[in-house]
PDB file of N, CA and C in Angstrom:
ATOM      1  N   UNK A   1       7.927 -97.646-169.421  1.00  0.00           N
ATOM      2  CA  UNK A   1       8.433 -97.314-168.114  1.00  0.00           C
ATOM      3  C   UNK A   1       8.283 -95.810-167.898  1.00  0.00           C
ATOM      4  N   UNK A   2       7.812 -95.326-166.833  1.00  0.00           N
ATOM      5  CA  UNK A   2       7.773 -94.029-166.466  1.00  0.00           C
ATOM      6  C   UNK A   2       8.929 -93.120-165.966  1.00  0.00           C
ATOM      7  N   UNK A   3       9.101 -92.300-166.787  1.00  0.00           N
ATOM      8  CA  UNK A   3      10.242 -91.768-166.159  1.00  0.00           C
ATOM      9  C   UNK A   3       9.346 -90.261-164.870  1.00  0.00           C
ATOM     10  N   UNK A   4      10.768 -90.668-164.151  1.00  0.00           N
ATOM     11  CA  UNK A   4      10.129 -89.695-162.707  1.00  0.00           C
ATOM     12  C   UNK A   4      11.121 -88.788-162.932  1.00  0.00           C
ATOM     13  N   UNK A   5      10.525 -87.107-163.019  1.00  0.00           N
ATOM     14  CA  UNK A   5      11.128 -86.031-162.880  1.00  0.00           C
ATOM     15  C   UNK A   5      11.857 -85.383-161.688  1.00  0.00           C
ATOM     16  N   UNK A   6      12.933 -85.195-161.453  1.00  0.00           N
ATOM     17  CA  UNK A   6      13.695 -84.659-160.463  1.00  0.00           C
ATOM     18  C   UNK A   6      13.168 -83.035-160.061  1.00  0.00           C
ATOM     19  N   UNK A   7      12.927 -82.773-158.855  1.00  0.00           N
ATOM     20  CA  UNK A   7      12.654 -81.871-158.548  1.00  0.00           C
ATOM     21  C   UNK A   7      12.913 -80.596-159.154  1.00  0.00           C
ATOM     22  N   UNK A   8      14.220 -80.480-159.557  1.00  0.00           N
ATOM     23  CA  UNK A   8      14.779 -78.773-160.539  1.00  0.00           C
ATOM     24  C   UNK A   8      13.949 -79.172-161.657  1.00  0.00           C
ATOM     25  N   UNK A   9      13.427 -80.115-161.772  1.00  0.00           N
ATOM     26  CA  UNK A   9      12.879 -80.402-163.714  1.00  0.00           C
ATOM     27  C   UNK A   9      11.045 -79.657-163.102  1.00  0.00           C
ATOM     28  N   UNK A  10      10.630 -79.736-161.986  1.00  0.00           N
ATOM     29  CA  UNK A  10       9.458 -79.708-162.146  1.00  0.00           C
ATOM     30  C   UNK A  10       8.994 -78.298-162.576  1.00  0.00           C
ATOM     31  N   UNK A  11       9.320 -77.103-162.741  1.00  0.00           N
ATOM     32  CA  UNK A  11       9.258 -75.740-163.144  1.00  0.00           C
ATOM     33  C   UNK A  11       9.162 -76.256-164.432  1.00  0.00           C
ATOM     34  N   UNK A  12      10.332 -76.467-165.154  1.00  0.00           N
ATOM     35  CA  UNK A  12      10.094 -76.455-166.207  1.00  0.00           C
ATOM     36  C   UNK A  12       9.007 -77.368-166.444  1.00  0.00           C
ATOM     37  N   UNK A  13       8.653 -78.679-166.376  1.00  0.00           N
ATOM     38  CA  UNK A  13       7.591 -79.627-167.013  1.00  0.00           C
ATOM     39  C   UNK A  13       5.913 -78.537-166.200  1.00  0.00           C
ATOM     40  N   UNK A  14       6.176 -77.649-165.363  1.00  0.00           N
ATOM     41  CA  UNK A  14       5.286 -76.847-165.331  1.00  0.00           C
ATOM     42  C   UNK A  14       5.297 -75.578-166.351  1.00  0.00           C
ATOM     43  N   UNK A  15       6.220 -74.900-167.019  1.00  0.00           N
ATOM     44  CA  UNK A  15       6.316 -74.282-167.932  1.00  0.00           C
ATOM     45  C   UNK A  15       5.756 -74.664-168.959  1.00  0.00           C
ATOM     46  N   UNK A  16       6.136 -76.086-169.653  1.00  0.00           N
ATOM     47  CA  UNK A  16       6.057 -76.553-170.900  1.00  0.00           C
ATOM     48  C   UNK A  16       4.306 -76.999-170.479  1.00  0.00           C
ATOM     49  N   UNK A  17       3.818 -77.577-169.578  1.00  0.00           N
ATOM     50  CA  UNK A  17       2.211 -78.226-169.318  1.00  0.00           C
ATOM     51  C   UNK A  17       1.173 -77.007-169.809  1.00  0.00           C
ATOM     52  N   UNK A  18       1.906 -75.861-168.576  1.00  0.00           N
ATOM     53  CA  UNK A  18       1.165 -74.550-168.948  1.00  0.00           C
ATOM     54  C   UNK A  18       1.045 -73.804-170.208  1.00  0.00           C
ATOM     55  N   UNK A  19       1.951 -74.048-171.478  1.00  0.00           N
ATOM     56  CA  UNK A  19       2.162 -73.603-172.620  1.00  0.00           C
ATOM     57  C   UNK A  19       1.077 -74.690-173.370  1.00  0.00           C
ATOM     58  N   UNK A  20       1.066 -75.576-173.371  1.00  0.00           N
ATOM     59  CA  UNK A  20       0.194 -76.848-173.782  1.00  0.00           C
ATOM     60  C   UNK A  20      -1.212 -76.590-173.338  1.00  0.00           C
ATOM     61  N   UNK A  21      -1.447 -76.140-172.253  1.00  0.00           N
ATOM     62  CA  UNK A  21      -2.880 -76.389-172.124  1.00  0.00           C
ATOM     63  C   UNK A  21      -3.464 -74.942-171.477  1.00  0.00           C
ATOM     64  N   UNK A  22      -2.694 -74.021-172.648  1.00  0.00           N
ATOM     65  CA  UNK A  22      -3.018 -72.367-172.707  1.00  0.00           C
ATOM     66  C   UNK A  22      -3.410 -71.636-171.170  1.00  0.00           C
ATOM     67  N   UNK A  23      -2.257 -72.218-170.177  1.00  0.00           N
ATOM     68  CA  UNK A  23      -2.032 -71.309-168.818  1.00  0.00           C
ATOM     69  C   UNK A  23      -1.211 -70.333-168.646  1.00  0.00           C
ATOM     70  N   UNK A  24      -1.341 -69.761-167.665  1.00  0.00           N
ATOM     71  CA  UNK A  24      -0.199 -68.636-167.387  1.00  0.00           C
ATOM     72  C   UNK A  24       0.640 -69.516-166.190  1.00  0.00           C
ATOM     73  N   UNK A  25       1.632 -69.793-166.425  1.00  0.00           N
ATOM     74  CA  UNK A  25       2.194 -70.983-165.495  1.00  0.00           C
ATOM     75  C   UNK A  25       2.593 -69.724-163.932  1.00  0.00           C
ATOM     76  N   UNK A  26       2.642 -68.463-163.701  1.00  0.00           N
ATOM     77  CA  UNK A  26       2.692 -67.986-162.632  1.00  0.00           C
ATOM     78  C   UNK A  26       1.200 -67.857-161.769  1.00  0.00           C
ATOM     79  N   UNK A  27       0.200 -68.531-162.419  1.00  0.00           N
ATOM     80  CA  UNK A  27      -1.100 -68.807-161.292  1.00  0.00           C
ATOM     81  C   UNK A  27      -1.217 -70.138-160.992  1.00  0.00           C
ATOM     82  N   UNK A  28       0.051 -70.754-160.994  1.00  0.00           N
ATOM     83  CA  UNK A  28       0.372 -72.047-160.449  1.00  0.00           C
ATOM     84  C   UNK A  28       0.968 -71.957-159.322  1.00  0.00           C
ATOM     85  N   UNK A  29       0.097 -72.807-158.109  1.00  0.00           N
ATOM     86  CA  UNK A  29       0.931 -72.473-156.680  1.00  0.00           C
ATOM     87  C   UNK A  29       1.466 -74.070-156.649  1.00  0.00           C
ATOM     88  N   UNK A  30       2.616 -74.415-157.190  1.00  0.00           N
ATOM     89  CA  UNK A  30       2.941 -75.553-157.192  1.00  0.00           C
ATOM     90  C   UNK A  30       3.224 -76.379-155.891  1.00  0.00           C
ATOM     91  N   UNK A  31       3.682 -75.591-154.965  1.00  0.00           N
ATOM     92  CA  UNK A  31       3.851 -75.847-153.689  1.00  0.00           C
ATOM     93  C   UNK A  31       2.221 -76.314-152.854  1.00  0.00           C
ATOM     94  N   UNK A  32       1.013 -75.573-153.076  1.00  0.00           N
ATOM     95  CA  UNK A  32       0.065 -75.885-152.498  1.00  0.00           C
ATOM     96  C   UNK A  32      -0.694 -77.174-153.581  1.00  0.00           C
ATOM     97  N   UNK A  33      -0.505 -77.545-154.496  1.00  0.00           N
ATOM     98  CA  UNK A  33      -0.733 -78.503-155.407  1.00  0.00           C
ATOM     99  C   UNK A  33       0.007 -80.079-155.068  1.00  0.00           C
ATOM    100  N   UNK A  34       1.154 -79.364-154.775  1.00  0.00           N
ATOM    101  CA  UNK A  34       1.819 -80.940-153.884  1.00  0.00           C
ATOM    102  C   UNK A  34       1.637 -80.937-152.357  1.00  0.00           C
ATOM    103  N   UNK A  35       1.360 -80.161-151.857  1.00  0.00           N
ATOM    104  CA  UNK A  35       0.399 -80.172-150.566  1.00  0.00           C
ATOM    105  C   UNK A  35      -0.872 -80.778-150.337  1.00  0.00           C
ATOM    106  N   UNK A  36      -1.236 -80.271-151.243  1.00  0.00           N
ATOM    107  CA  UNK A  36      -3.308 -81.636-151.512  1.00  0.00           C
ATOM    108  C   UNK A  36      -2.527 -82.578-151.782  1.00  0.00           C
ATOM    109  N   UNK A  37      -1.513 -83.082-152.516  1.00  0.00           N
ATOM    110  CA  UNK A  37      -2.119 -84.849-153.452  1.00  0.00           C
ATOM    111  C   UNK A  37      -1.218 -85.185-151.922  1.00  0.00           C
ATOM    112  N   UNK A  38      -0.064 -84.391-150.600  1.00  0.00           N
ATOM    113  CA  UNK A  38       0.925 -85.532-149.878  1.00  0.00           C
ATOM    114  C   UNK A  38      -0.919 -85.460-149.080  1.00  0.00           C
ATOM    115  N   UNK A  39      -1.436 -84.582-148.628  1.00  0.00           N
ATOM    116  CA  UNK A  39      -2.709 -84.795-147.271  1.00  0.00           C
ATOM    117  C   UNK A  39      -3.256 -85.587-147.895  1.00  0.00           C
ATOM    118  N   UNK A  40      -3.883 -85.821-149.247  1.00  0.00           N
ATOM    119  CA  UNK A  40      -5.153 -86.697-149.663  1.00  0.00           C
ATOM    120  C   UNK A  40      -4.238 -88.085-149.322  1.00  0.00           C
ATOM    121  N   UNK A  41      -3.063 -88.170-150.301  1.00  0.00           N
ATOM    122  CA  UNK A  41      -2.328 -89.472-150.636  1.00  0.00           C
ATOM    123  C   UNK A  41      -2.109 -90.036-148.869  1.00  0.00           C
ATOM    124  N   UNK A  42      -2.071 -89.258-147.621  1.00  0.00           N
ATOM    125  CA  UNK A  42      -1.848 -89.951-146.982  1.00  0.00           C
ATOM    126  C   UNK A  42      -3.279 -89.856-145.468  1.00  0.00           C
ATOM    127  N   UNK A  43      -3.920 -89.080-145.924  1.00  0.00           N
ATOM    128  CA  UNK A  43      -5.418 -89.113-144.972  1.00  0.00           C
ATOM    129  C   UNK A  43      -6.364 -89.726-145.485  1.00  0.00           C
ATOM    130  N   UNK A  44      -6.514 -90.226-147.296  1.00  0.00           N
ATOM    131  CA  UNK A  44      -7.423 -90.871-147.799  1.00  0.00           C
ATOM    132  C   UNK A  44      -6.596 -91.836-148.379  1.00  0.00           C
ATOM    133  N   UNK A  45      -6.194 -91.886-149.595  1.00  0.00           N
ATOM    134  CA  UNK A  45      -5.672 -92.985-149.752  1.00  0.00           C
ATOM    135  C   UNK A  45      -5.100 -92.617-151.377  1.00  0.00           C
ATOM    136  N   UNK A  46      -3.710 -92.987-151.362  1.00  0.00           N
ATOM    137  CA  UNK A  46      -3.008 -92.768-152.730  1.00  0.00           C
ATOM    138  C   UNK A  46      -3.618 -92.201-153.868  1.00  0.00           C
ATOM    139  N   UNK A  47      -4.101 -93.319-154.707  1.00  0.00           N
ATOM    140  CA  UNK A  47      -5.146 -92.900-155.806  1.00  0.00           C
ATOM    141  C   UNK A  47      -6.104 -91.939-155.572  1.00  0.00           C
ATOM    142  N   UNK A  48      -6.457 -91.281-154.514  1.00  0.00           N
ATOM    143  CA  UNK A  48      -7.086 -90.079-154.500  1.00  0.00           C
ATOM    144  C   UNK A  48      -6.495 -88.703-154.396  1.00  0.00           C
ATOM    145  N   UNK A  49      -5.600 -88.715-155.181  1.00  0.00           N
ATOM    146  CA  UNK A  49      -4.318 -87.625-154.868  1.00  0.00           C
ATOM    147  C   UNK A  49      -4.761 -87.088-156.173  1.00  0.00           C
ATOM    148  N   UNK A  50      -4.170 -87.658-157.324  1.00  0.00           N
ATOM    149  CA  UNK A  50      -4.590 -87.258-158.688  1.00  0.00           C
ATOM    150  C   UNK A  50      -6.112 -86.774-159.057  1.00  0.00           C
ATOM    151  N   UNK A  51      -6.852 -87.940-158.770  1.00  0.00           N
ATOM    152  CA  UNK A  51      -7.886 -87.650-158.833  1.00  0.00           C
ATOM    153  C   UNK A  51      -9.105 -86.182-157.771  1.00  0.00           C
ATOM    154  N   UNK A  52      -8.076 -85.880-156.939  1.00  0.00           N
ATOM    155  CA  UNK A  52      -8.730 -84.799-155.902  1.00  0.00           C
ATOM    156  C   UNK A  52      -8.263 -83.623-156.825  1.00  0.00           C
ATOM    157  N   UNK A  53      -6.764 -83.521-157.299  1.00  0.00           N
ATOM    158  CA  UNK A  53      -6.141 -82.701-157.655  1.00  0.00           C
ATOM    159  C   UNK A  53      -6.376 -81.857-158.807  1.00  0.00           C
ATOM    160  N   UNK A  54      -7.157 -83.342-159.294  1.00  0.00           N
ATOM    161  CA  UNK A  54      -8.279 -82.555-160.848  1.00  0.00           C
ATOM    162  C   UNK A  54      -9.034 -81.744-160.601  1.00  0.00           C
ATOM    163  N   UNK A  55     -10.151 -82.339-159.448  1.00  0.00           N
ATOM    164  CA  UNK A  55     -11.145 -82.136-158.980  1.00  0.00           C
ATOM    165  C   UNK A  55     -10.875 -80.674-158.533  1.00  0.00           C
ATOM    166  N   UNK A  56      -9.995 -80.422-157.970  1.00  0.00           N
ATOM    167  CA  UNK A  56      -9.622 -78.950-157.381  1.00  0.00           C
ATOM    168  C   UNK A  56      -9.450 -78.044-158.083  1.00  0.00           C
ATOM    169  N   UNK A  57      -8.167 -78.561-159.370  1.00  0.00           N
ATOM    170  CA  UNK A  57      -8.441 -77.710-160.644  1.00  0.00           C
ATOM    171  C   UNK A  57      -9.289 -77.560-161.175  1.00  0.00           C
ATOM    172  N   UNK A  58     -10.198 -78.198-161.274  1.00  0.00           N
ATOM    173  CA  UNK A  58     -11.646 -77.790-161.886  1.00  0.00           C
ATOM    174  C   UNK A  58     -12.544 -76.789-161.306  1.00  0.00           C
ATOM    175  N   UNK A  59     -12.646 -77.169-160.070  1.00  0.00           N
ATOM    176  CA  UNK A  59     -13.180 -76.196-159.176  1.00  0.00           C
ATOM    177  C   UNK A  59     -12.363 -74.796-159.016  1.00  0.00           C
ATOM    178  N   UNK A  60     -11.071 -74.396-159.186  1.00  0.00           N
ATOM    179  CA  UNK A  60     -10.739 -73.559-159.215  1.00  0.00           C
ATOM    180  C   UNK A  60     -10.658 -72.738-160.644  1.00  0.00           C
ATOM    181  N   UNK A  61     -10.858 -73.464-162.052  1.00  0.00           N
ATOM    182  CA  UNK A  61     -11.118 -72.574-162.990  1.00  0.00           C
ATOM    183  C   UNK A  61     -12.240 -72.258-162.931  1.00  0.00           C
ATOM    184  N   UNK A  62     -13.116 -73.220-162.462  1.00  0.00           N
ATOM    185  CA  UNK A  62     -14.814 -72.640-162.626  1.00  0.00           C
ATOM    186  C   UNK A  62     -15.143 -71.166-161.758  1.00  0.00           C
ATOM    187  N   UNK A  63     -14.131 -71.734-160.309  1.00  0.00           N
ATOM    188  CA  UNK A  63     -14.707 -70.497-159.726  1.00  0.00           C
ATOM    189  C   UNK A  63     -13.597 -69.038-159.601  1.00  0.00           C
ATOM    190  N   UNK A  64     -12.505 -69.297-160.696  1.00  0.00           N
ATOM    191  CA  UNK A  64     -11.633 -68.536-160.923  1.00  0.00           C
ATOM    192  C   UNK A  64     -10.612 -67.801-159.522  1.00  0.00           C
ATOM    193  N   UNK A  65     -10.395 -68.935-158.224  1.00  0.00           N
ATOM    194  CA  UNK A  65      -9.792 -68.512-157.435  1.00  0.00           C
ATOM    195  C   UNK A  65      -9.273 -70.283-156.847  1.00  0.00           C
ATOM    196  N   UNK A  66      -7.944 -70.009-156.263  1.00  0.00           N
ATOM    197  CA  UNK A  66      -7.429 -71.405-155.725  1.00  0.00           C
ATOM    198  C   UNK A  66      -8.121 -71.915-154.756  1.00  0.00           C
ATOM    199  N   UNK A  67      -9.313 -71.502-154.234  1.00  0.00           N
ATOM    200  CA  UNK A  67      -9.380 -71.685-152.492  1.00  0.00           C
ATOM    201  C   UNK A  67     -10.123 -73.226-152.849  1.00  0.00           C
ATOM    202  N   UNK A  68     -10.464 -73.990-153.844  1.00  0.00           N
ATOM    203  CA  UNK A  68     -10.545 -74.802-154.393  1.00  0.00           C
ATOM    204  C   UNK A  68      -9.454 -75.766-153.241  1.00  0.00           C
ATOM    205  N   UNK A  69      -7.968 -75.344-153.250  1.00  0.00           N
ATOM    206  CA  UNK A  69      -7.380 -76.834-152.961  1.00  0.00           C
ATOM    207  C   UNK A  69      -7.284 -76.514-151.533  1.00  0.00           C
ATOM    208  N   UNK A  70      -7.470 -75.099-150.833  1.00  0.00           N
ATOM    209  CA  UNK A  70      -7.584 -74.719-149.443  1.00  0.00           C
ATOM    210  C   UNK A  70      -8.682 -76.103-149.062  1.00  0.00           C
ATOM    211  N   UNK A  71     -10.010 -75.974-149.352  1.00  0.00           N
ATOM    212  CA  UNK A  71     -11.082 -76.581-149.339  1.00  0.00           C
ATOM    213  C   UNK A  71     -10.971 -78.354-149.256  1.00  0.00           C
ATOM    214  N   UNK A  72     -10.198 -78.543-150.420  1.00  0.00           N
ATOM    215  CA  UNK A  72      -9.712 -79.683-150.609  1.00  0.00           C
ATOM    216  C   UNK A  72      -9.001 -80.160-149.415  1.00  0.00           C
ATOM    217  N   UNK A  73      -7.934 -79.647-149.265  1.00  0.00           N
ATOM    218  CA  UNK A  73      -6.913 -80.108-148.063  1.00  0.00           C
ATOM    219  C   UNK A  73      -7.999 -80.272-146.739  1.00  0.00           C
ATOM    220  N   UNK A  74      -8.728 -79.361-146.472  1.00  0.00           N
ATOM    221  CA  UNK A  74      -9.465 -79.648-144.923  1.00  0.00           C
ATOM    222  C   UNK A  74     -10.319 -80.626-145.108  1.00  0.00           C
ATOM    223  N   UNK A  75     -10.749 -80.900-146.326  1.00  0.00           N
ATOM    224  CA  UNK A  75     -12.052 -82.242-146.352  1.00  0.00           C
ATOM    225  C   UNK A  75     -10.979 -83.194-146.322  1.00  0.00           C
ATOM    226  N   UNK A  76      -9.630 -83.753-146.388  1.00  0.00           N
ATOM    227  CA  UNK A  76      -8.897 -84.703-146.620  1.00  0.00           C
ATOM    228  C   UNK A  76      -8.219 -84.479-144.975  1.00  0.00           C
ATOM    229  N   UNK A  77      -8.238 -83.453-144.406  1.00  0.00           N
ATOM    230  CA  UNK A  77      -7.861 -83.753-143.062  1.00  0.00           C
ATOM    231  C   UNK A  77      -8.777 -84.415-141.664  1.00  0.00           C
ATOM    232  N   UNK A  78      -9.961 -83.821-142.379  1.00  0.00           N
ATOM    233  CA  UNK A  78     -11.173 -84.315-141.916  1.00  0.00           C
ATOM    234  C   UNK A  78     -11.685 -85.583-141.873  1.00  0.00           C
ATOM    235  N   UNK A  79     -11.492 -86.052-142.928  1.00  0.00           N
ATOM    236  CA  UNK A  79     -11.773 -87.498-143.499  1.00  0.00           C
ATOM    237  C   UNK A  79     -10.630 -88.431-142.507  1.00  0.00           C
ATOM    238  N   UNK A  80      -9.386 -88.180-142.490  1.00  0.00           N
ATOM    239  CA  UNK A  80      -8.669 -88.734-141.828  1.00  0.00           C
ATOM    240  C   UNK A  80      -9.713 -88.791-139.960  1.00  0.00           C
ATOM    241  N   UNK A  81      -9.940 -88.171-139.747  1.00  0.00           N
ATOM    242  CA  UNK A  81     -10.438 -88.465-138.100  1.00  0.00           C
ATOM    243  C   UNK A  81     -11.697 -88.785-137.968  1.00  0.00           C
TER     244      UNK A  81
END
């Protein structure tokens, strides 16, 4: 069974992720990260939330700047019309 984290917990399970997978957890815009997966999850379709969200992180270490999920969000607003 999955347990679902309460909002005050998400800093920290972003603290502890970022220690795990050698980040600096203050180049985390957590707020614009749950901004892509609510536009994708609800202009494309659920399961493309996670999977965009990778996709963005990826694109944003490669190209060492966030505009990755800027980018993201308008192709998912787009897609909607």
């Amino acid at each position: 069974m999955a347990v679902h984290l309460p909002p005050e917990a998400l800093d920290a399970w972003t603290r502890a992720a970022c220690d795990e997978l050698d980040l600096d957890p203050d180049d985390i815009d957590i707020a614009a990260v749950l901004d892509l997966a609510r536009d994708v999850a609800h202009g494309v379709a659920r399961p493309a939330a996670p999977l965009t969200a990778y996709l963005a992180g990826l694109a944003a270490g490669r190209n060492g700047d966030a505009a990755a999920l800027d980018k993201a969000v308008a192709l998912a607003k787009r897609w909607e019309s």
